[in-house]
Protein backbone atom coordinates (compact mmCIF):
# COMPACT_ATOMS: atom_id res chain seq x y z
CA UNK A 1 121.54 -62.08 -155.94
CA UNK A 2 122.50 -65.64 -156.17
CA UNK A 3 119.92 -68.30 -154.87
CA UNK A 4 121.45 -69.97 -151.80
CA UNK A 5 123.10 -73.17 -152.03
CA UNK A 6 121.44 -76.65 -150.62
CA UNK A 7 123.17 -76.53 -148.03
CA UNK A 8 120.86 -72.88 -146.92
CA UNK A 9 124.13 -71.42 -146.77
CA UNK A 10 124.63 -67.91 -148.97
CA UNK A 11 126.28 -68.32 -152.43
CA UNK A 12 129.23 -65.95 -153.52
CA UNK A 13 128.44 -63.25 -155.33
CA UNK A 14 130.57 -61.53 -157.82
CA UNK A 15 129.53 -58.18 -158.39
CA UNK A 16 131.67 -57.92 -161.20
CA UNK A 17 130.33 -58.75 -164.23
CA UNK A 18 133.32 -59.26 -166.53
CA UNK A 19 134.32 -63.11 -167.56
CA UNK A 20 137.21 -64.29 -164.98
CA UNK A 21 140.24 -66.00 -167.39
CA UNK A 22 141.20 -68.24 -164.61
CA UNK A 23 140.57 -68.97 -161.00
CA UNK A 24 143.61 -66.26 -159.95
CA UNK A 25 142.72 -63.44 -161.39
CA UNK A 26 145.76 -61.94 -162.61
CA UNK A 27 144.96 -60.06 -165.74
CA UNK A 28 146.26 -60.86 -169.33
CA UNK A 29 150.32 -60.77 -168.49
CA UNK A 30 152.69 -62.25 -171.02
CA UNK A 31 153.43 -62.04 -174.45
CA UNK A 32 150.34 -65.12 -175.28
CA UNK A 33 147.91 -62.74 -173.44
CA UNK A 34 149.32 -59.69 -175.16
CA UNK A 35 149.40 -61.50 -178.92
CA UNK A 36 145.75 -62.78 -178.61
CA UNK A 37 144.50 -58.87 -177.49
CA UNK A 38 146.32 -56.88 -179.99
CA UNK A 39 145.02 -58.93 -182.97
CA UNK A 40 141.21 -59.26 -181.32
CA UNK A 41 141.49 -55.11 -180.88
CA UNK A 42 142.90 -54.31 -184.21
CA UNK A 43 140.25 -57.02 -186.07
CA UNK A 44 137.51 -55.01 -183.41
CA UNK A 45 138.60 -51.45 -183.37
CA UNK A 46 140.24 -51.27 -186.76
CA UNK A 47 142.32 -48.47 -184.91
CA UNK A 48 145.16 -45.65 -186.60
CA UNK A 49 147.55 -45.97 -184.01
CA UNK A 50 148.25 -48.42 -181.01
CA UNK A 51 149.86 -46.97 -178.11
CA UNK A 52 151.19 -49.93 -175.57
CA UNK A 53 151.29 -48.08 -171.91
CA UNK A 54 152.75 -50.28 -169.28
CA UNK A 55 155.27 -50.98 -166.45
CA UNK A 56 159.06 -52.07 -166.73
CA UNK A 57 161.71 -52.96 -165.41
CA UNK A 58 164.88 -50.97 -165.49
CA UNK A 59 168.54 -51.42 -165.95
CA UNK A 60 170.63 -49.07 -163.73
CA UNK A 61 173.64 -49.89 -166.11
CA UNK A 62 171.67 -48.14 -168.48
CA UNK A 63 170.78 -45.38 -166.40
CA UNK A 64 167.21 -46.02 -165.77
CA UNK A 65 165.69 -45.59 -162.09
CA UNK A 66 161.75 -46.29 -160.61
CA UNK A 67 159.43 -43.76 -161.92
CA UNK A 68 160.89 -43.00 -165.42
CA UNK A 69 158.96 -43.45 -168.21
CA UNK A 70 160.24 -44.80 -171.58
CA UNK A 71 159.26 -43.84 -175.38
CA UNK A 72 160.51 -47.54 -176.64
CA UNK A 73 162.60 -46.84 -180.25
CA UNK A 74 162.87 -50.76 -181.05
CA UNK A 75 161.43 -53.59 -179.33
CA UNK A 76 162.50 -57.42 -179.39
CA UNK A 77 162.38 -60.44 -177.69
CA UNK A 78 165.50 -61.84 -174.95
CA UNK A 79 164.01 -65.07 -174.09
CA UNK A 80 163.64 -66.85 -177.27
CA UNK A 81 166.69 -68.96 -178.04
CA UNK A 82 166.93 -70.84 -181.04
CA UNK A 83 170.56 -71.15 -182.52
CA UNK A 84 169.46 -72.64 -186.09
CA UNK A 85 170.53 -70.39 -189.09
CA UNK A 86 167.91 -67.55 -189.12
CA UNK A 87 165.66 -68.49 -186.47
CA UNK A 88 167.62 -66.94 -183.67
CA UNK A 89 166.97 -63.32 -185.74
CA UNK A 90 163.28 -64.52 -186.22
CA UNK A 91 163.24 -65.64 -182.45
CA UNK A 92 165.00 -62.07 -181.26
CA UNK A 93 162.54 -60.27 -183.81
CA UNK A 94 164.04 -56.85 -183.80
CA UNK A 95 161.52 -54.32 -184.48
CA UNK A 96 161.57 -50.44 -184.75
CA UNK A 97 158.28 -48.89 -183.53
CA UNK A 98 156.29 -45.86 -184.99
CA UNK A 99 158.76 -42.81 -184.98
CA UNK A 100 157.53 -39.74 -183.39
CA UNK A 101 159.91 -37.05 -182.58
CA UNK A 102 157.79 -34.16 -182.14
CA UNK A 103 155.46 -36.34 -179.41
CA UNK A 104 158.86 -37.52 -177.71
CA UNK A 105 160.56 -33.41 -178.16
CA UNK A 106 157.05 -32.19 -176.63
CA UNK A 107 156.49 -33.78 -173.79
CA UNK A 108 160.82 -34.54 -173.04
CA UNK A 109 159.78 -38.64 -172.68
CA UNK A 110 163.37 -40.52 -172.54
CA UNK A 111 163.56 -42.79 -175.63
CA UNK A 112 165.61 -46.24 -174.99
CA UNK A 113 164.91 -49.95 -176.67
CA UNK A 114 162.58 -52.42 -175.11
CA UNK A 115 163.02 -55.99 -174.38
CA UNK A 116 160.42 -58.61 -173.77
CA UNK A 117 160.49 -61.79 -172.10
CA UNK A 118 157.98 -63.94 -169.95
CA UNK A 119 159.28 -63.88 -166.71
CA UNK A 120 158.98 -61.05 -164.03
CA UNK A 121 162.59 -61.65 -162.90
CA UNK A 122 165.96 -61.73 -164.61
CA UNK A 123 168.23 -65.13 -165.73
CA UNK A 124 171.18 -65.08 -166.70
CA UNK A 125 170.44 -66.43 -169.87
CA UNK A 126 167.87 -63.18 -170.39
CA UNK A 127 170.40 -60.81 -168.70
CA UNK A 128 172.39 -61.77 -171.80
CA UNK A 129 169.65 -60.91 -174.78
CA UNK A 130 168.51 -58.06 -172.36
CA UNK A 131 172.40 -56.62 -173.05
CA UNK A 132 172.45 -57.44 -176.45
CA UNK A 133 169.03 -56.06 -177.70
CA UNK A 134 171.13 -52.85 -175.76
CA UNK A 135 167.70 -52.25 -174.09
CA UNK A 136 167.04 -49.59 -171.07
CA UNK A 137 164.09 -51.25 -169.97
CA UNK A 138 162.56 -55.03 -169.98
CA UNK A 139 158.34 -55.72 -170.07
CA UNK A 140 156.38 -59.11 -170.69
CA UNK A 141 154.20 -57.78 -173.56
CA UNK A 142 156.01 -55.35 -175.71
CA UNK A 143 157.72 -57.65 -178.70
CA UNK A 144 154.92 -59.35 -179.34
CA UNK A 145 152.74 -56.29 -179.50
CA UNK A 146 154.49 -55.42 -181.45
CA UNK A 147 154.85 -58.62 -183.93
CA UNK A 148 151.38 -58.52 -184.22
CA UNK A 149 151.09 -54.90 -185.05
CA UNK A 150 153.50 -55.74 -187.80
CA UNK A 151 151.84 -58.39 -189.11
CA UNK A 152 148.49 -56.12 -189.76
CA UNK A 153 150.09 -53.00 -190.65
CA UNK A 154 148.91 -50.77 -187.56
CA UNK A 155 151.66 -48.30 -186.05
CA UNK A 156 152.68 -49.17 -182.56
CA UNK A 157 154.07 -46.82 -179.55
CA UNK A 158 155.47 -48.19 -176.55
CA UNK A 159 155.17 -45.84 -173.31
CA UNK A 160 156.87 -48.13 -170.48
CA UNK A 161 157.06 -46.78 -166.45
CA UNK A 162 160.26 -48.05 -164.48
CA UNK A 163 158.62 -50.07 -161.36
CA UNK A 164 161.87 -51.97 -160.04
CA UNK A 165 165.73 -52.36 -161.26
CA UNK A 166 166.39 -55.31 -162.45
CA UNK A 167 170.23 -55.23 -161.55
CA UNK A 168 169.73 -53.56 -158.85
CA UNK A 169 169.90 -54.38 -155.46
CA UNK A 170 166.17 -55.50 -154.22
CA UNK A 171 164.45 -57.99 -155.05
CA UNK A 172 162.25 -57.75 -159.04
CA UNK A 173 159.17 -58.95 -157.15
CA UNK A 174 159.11 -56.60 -153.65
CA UNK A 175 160.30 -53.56 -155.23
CA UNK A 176 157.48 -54.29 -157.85
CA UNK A 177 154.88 -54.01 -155.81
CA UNK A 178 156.26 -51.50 -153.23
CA UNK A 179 156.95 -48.62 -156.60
CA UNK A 180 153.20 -50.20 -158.42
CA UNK A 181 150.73 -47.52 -157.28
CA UNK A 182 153.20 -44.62 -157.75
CA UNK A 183 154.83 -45.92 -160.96
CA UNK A 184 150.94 -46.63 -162.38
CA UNK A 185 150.09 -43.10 -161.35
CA UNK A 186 152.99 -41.58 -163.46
CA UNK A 187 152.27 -43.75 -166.54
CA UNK A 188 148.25 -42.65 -166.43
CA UNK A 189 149.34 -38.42 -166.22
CA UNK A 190 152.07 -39.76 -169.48
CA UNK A 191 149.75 -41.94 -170.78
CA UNK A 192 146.90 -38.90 -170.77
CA UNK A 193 149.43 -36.38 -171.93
CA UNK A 194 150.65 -38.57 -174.78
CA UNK A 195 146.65 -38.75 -175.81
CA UNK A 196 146.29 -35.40 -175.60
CA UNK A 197 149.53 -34.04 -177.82
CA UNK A 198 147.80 -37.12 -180.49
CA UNK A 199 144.10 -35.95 -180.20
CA UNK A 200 143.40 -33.80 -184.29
CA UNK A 201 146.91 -34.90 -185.22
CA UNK A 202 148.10 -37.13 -188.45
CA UNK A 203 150.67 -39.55 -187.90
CA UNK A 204 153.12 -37.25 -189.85
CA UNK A 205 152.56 -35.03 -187.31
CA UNK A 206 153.73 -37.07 -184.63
């Protein structure tokens, strides 16, 4: 228990003992967030394999709907714009993730590309990259999960849940949080099954 305050009035007491990032709470989202923690894990955990689970959104042009769930083939970035010669294919950073075909074949996960941006909802501007990184599905930490995964020579695999439609006809934030509990459910039973199929395999085997 906390002692009381001067005022004889009872202090706040978090039960929970792990560090709060900032005053709202909202876990590690974005592509800063999701740099910083792949390169603190790998450095920690020295790991075989990284397997980025998470939620999406979904293009219905490209066939996707709420509650599919995505083995990314490529990631990259839409919302980095930078026309110079070369940077805008360093911005866009095109990257193929870790191939596995049996793992994909085994448990019939849809394969698309991945795009990654900072913002929840959809710009024009990022409509645009989304369509020409010809990606299925759009998250806020993939790409750079990915960069960083590069950089230190670990294997990544992205496993990505559809939560809204991004051209579709709701609104990105409401039908976020109305499909969240559902969608998250569906990613933990792939996210477990994917685990499982890994668990006494190589990577060739995958």
């Amino acid at each position: 228990m906390a002692p009381p305050n001067d005022d004889n009035t009872a202090a706040e007491v978090d039960e929970d003992p792990t560090p709060k990032r900032h005053i709202s709470r909202v876990d590690s989202v974005g592509t800063v967030s999701a740099s910083l923690l792949t390169y603190a894990s790998i450095q920690a955990l020295q790991p075989d394999l990284i397997i980025n689970a998470g939620t999406a959104g979904g293009l219905k042009a490209k066939s996707a709907s709420i509650g599919d769930v995505f083995l990314a083939s490529h990631v990259a970035f839409h919302d980095r714009r930078n026309p110079l010669p070369k940077r805008d294919i360093y911005c866009i950073g095109l990257r193929q993730a870790f191939s596995t075909p049996n793992l994909a074949k085994e448990l019939n996960l849809k394969v698309c590309k991945l795009s990654t941006g900072n913002s929840l909802d959809m710009s024009p501007q990022d409509a645009a990259g989304i369509n020409a990184n010809d990606a299925t599905v759009k998250d806020m930490e993939g790409a750079a999960v990915a960069y960083v995964s590069d950089l230190m020579k670990v294997p990544t695999i992205f496993l990505k849940a559809v939560t809204d439609i991004v051209d579709g006809d709701k609104p990105t934030a409401e039908e976020f949080l109305q499909n969240l509990a559902t969608v998250t459910a569906a990613l933990d039973q792939a996210a477990s099954q994917v685990i499982d199929f890994i668990n006494g395999k190589t990577l060739s085997d995958l």
